[in-house]
Protein backbone atom coordinates (compact mmCIF):
# COMPACT_ATOMS: atom_id res chain seq x y z
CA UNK A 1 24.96 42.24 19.01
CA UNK A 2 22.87 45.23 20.39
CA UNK A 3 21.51 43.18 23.35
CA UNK A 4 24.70 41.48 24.40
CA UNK A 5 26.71 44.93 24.49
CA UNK A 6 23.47 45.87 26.59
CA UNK A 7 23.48 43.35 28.80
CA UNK A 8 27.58 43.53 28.88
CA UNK A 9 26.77 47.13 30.32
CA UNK A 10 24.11 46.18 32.72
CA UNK A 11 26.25 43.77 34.45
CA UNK A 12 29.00 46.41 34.57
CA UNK A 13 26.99 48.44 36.13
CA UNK A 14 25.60 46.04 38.70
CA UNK A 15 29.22 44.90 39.53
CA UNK A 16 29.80 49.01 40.26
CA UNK A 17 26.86 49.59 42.19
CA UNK A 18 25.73 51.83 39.62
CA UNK A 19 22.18 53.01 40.21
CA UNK A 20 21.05 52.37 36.55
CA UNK A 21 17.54 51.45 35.59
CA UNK A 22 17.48 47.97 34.00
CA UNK A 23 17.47 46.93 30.68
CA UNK A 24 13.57 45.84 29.63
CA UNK A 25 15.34 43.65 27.01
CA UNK A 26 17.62 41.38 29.27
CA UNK A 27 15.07 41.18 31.97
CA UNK A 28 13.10 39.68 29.12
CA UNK A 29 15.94 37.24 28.75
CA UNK A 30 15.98 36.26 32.07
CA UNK A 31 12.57 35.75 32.39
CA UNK A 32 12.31 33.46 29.48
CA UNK A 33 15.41 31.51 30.56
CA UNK A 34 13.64 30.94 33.88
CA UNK A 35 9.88 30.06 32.26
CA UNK A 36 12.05 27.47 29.90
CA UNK A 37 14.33 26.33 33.20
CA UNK A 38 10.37 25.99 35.34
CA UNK A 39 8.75 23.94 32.46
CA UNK A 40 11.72 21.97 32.02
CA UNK A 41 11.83 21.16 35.94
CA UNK A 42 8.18 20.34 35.58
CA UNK A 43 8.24 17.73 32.60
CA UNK A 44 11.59 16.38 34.39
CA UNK A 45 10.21 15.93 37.79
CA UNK A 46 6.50 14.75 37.09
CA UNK A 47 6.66 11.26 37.87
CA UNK A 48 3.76 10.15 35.89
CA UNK A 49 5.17 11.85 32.67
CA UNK A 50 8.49 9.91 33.20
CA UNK A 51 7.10 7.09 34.12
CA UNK A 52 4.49 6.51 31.61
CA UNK A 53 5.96 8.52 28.69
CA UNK A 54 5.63 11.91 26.76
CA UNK A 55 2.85 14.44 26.70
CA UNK A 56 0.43 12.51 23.85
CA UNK A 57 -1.53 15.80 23.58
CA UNK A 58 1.08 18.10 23.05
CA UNK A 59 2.95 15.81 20.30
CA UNK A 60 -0.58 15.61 18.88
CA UNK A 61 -0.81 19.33 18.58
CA UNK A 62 2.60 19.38 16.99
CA UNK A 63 1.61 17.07 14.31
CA UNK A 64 -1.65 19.18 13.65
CA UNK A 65 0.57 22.32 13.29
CA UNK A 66 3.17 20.82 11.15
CA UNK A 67 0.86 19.21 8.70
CA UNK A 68 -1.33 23.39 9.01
CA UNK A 69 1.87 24.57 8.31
CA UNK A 70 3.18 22.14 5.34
CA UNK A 71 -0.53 22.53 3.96
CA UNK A 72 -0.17 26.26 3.85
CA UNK A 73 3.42 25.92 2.08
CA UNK A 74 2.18 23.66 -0.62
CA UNK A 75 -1.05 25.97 -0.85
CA UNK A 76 1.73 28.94 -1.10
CA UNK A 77 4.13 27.05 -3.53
CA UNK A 78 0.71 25.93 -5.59
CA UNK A 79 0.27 29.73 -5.80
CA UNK A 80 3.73 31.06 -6.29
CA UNK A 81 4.13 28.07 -9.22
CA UNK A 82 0.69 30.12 -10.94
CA UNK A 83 1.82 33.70 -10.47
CA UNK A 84 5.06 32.18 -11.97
CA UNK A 85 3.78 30.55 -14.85
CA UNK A 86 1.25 33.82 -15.44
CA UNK A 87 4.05 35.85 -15.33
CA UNK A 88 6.12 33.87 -17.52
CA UNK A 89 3.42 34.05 -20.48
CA UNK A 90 3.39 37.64 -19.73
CA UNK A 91 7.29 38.01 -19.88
CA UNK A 92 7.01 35.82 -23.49
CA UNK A 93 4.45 38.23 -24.98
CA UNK A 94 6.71 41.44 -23.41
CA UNK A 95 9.60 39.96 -25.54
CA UNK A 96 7.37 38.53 -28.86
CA UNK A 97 5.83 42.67 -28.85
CA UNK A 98 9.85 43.90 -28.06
CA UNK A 99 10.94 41.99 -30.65
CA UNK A 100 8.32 42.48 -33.26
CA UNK A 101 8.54 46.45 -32.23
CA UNK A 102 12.19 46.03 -32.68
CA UNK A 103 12.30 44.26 -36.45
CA UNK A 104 9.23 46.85 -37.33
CA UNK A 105 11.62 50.21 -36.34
CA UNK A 106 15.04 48.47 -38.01
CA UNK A 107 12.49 47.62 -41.15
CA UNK A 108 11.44 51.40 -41.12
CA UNK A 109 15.15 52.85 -40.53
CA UNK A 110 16.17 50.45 -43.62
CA UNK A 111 13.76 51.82 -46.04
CA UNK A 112 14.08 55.14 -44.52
CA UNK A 113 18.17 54.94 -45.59
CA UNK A 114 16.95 53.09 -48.64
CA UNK A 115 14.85 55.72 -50.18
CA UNK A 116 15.77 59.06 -48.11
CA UNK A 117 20.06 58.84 -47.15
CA UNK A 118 20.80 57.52 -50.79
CA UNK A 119 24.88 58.54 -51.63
CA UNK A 120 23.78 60.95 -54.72
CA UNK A 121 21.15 62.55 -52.74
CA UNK A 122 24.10 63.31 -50.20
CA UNK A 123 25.34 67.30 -50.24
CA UNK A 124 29.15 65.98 -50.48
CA UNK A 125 28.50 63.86 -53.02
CA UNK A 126 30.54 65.56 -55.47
CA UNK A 127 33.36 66.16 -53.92
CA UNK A 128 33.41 62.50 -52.93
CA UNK A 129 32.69 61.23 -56.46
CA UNK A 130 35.33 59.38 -58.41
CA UNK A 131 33.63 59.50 -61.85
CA UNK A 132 32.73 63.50 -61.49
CA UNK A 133 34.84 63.96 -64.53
CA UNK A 134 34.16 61.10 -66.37
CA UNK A 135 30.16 61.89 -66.06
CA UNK A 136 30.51 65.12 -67.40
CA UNK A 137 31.06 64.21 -70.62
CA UNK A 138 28.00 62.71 -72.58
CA UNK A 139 27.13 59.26 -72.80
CA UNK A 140 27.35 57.65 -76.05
CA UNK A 141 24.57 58.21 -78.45
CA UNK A 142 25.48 56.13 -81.89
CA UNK A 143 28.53 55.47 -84.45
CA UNK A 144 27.69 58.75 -85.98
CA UNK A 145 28.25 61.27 -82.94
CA UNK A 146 29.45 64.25 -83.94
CA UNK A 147 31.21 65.14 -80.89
CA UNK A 148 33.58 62.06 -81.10
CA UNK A 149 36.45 62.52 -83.69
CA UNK A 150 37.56 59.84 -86.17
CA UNK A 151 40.22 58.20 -83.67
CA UNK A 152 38.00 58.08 -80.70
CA UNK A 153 36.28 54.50 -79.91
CA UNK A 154 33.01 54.39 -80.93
CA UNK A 155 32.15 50.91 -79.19
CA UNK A 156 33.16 49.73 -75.92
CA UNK A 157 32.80 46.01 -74.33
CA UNK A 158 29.47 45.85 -72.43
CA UNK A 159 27.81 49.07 -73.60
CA UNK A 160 24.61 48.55 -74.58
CA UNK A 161 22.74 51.37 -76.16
CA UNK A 162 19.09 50.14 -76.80
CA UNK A 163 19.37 49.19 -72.67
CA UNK A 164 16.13 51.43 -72.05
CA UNK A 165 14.43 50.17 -75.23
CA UNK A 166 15.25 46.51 -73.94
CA UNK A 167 13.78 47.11 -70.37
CA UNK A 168 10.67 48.73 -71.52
CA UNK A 169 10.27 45.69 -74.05
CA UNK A 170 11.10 43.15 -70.68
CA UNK A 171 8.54 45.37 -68.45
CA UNK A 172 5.60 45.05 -71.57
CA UNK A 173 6.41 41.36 -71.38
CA UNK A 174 6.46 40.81 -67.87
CA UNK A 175 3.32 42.59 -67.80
CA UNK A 176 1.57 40.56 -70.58
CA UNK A 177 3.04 37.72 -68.76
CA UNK A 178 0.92 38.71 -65.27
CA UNK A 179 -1.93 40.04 -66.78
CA UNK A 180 -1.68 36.35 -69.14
CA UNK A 181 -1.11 34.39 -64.92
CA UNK A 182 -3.84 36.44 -63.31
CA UNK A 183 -6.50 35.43 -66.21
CA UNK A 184 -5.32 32.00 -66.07
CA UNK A 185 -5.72 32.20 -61.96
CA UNK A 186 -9.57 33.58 -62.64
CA UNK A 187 -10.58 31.50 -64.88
CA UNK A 188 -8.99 28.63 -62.94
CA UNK A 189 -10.94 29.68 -60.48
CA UNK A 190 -13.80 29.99 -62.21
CA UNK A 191 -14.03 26.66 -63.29
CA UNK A 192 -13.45 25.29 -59.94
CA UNK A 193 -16.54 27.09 -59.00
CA UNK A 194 -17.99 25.84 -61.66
CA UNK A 195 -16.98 22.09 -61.01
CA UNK A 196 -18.05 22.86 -56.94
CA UNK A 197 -21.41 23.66 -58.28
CA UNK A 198 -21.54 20.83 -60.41
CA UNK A 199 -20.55 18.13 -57.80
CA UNK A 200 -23.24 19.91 -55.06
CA UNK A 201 -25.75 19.74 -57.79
CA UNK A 202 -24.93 16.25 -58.28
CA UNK A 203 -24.32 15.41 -54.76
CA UNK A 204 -27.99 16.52 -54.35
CA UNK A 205 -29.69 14.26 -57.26
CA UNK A 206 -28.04 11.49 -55.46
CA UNK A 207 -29.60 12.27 -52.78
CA UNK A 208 -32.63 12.60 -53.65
CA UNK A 209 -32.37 9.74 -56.32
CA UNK A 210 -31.64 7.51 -52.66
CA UNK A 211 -34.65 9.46 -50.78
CA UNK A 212 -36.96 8.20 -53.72
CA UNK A 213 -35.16 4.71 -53.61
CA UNK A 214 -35.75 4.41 -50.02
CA UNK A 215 -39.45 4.95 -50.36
CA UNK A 216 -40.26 2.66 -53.14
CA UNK A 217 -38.29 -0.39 -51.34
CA UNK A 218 -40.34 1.03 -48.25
CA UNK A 219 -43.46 0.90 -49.93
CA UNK A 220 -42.29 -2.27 -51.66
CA UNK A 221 -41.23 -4.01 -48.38
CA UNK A 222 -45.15 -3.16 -47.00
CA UNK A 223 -46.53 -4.82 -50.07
CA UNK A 224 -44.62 -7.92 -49.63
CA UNK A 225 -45.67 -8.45 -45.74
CA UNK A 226 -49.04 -7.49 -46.70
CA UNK A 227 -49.24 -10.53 -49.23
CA UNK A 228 -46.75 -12.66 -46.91
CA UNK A 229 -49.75 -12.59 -43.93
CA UNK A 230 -52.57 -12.53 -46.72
CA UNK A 231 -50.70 -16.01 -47.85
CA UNK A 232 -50.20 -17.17 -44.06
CA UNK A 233 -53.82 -16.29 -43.74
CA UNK A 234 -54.99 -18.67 -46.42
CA UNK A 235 -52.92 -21.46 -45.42
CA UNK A 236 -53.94 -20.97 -42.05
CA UNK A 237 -56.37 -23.56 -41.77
CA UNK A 238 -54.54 -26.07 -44.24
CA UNK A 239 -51.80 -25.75 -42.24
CA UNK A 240 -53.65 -26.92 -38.84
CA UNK A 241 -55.35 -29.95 -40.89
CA UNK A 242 -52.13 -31.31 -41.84
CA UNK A 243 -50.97 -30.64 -38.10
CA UNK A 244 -54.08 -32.69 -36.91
CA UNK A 245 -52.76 -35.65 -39.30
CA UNK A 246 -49.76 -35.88 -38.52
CA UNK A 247 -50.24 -35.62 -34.99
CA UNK A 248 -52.95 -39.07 -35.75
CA UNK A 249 -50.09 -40.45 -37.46
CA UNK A 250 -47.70 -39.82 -35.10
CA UNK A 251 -50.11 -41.77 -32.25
CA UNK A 252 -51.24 -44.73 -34.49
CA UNK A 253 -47.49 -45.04 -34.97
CA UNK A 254 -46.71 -44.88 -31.40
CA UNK A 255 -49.67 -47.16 -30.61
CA UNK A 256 -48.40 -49.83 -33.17
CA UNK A 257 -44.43 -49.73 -31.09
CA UNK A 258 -45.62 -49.80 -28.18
CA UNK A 259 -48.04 -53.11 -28.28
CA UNK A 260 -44.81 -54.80 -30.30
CA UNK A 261 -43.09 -53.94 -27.34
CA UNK A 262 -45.40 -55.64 -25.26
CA UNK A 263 -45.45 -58.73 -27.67
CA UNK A 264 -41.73 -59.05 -27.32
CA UNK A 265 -41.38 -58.70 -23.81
CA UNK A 266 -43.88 -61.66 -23.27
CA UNK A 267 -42.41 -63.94 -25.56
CA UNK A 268 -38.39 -62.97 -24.61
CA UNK A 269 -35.96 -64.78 -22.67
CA UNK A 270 -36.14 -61.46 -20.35
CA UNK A 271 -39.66 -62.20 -18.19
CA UNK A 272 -38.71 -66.46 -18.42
CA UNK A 273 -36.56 -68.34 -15.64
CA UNK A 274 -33.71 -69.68 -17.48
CA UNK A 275 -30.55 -68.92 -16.22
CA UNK A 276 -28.85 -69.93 -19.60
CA UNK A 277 -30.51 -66.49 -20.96
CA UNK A 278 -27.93 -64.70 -18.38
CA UNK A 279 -24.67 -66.81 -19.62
CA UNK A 280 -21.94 -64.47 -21.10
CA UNK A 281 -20.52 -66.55 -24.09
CA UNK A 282 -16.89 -64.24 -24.08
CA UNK A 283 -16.12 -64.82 -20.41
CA UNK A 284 -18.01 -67.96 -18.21
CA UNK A 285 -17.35 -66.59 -15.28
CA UNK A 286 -19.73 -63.27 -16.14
CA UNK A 287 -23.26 -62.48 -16.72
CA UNK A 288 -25.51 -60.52 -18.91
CA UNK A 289 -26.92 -57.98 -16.28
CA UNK A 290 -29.96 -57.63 -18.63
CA UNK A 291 -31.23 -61.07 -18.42
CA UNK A 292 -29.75 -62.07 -14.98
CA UNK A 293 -32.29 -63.41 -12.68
CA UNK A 294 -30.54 -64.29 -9.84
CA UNK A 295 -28.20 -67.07 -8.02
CA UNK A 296 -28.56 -70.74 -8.40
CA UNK A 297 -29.19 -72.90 -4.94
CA UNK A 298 -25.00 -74.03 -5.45
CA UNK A 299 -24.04 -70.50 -5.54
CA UNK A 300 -25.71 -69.82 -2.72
CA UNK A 301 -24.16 -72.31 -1.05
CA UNK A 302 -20.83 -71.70 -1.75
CA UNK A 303 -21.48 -68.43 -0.61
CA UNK A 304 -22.91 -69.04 2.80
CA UNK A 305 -19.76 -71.38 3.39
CA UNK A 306 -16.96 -68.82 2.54
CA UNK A 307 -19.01 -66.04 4.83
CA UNK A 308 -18.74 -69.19 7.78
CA UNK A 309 -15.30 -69.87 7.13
CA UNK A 310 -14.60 -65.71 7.01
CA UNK A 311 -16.44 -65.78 10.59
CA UNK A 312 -14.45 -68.45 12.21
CA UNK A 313 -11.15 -66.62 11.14
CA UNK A 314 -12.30 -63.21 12.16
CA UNK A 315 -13.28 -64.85 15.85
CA UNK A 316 -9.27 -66.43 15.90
CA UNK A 317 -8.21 -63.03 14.77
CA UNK A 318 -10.02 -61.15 17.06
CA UNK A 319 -9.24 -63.60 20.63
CA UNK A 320 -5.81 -63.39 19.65
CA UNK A 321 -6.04 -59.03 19.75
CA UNK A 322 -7.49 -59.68 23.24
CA UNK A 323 -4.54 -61.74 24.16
CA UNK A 324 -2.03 -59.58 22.97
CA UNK A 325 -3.72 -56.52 24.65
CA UNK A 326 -4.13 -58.38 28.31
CA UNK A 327 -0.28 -58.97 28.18
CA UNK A 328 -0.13 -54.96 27.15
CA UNK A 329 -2.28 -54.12 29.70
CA UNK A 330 -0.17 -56.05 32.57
CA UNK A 331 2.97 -54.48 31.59
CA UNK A 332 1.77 -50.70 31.59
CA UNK A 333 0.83 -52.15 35.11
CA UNK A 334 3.98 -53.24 36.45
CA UNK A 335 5.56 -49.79 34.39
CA UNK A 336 3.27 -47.52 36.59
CA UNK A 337 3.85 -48.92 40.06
CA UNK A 338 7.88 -48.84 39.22
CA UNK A 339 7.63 -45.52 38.65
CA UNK A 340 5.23 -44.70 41.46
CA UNK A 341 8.08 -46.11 43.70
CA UNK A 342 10.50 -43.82 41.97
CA UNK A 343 8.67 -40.64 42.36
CA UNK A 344 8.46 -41.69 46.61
CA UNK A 345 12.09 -42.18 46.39
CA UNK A 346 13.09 -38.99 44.62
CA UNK A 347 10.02 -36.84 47.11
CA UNK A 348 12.03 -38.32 49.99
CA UNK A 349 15.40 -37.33 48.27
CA UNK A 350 13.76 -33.98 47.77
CA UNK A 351 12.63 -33.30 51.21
CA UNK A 352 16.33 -34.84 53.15
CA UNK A 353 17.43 -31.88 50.03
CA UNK A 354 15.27 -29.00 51.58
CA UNK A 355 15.99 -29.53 54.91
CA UNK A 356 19.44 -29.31 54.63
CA UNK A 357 19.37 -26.41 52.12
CA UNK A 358 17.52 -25.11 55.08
CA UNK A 359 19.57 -25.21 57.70
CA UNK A 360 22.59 -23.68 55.00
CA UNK A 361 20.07 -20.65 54.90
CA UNK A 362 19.77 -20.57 58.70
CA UNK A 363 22.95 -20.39 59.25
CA UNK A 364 23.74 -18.15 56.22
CA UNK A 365 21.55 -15.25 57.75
CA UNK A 366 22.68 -15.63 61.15
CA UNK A 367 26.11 -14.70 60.11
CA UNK A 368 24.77 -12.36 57.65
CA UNK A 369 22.48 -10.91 60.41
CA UNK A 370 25.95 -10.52 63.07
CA UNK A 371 27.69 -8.73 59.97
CA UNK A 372 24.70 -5.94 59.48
CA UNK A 373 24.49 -5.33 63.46
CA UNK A 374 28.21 -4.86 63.55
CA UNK A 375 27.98 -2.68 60.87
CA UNK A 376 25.28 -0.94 61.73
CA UNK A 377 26.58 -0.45 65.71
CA UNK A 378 30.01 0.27 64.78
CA UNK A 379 30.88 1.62 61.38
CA UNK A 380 27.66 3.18 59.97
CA UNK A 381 26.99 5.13 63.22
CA UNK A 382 26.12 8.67 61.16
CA UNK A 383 22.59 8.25 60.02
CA UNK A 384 21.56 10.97 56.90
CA UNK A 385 19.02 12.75 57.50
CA UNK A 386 15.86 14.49 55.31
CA UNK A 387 18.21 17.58 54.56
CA UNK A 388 20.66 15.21 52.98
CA UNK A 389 18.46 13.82 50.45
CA UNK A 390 16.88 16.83 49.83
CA UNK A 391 20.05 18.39 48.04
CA UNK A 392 19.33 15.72 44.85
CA UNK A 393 17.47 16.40 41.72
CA UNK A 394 16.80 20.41 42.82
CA UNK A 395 17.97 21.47 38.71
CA UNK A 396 17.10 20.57 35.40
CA UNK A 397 20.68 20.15 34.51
């Protein structure tokens, strides 16, 4: 508000011819308004900014700063949300210490007024007693008070006149009765001792009872593998003479299958030439692959004259594929030079086409041509000049 009334009175004084000195504050102004008004000329008018976009490096510093700037927010926030929760614990033990200050005092002031600010102990407190006159006479003693006549009442509902003598009695028991709880608590606790002692002293044998079992099975457990390789050591060597028999055994027997073997491959059906042996008795027309030797001279033939009669059909087969593709071949033929004819017919259509559209064109811009010279000679006879196009694009705005 300051600077406009400033600059209100500046331009007052400039419209007065008023020899005043200016104001530092709205030359300021003006001179930022122009810097802003310059730089915005220059990023208008710089072709190559325009053209091929925005300032990359500045938008890249922008970024940079904005992310600097959010990092030092959240670094801000992280340490505003510490001091915060600091002073929050601190604010919670300020009220805890009030408040425990607060019930100690009102605890105080209570038995303060409890023992000191008592009603009797009071300096008005006769005048503001309502049994004054009633206390002054004496209180009861027995049925044979001598300062009660024979018609006064010598026992009243709820008097009690042994009251001390009962209280004293109730405080010996209620002592007998503590002193009876706080033996019972000692020795209670004495016997848990006791029993604590007992189960540690226990606890230990047990443990030691297991430290002593541990070793004997220990020492046990060595004696056993000392006799278990003593025994493996004696029955060592009877072990690898049964070995070596068996093994013998094992190669006699394997000796004896294997020359049976031999015997019954000689004397089977399997090393003979009879195709019978290869028959399969379920189906005729299979054979036993184990004991098939081959095909019989008639199979053979059969075989040779289906492959021949296969041939001769494959030959038919394959004369009439070369027929069928000659008569193929002749039509793509006469297909290709029909349409060679039509592609001369439609390039001749296509050039009569262009020479006409041609002379159209010819004609076209002379008339065109006439139309721009008349112009030019008779209605646009004011050129512009440079000054004329220099009056565009001179602000910002």
């Amino acid at each position: 508000m300051a600077t406009q009334n400033a600059a209100a009175v500046y331009r007052i004084a400039k419209m007065f011819h008023l020899n005043l000195p200016p104001d530092p504050k709205e030359m300021a102004a003006i001179e930022a308004r122009r810097n802003r008004e310059k730089e915005r000329q220059n990023r208008i008018f710089d072709v190559r900014t325009r053209v091929m976009g925005v300032d990359v490096e500045a938008l890249d510093k922008q970024v940079e700063e904005r992310k600097l700037r959010e990092a030092t927010e959240k670094r801000k926030e992280a340490a505003y949300g510490t001091n915060q929760l600091k002073y929050d614990m601190v604010a919670q033990m300020l009220e805890r210490e009030e408040a425990e200050r607060a019930r100690r005092l009102a605890r105080k002031v209570q038995e303060f007024r409890e023992q000191k600010q008592q009603l009797k102990h009071r300096h008005d407190f006769d005048l503001w007693e309502q049994n004054h006159l009633w206390n002054e006479f004496p209180a009861h003693l027995g049925n044979n008070d001598p300062y009660y006549g024979p018609a006064s009442l010598q026992c009243f509902s709820g008097e009690d006149l042994d009251r001390a003598t009962c209280l004293r009695m109730e405080q010996e028991r209620f002592r007998y009765s503590l002193e009876k709880q706080m033996h019972e608590k000692q020795q209670a606790r004495a016997e848990e001792m006791y029993a604590d002692e007992l189960s540690n002293q226990l606890r230990l044998a047990v443990d030691m009872q297991a430290a002593q079992t541990a070793r004997l099975e220990e020492s046990c457990r060595k004696a056993i593998k000392c006799a278990i390789a003593n025994a493996n050591k004696a029955q060592g060597s009877h072990q690898a003479a049964e070995v070596a028999e068996r093994k013998r055994q094992e190669r006699r027997r394997e000796l004896g299958a294997n020359i049976s073997e031999i015997r019954h491959q000689i004397k089977s059906d399997l090393l003979t030439e009879k195709p019978q042996t290869a028959q399969n008795f379920v189906g005729p027309h299979r054979v036993q692959s184990q004991c098939w030797k081959g095909m019989t001279p008639e199979q053979r033939t059969a075989i040779n004259k289906a492959q021949e009669a296969q041939r001769h059909e494959k030959k038919a087969q394959r004369q009439a594929e070369q027929d069928l593709d000659a008569k193929w071949g002749s039509q793509a033929i006469n297909l290709a030079q029909a349409t060679m004819e039509l592609e001369e017919q439609e390039r001749e259509l296509c050039a009569e086409f262009r020479r006409g559209l041609g002379s159209f064109n010819q004609e076209l811009a002379n008339e065109q041509n006439t139309h721009q010279n008349y112009l030019n000679s008779m209605i646009y006879t004011n050129q512009p000049t440079t000054q004329y196009y220099l009056q565009f694009n001179t602000s910002s705005r």
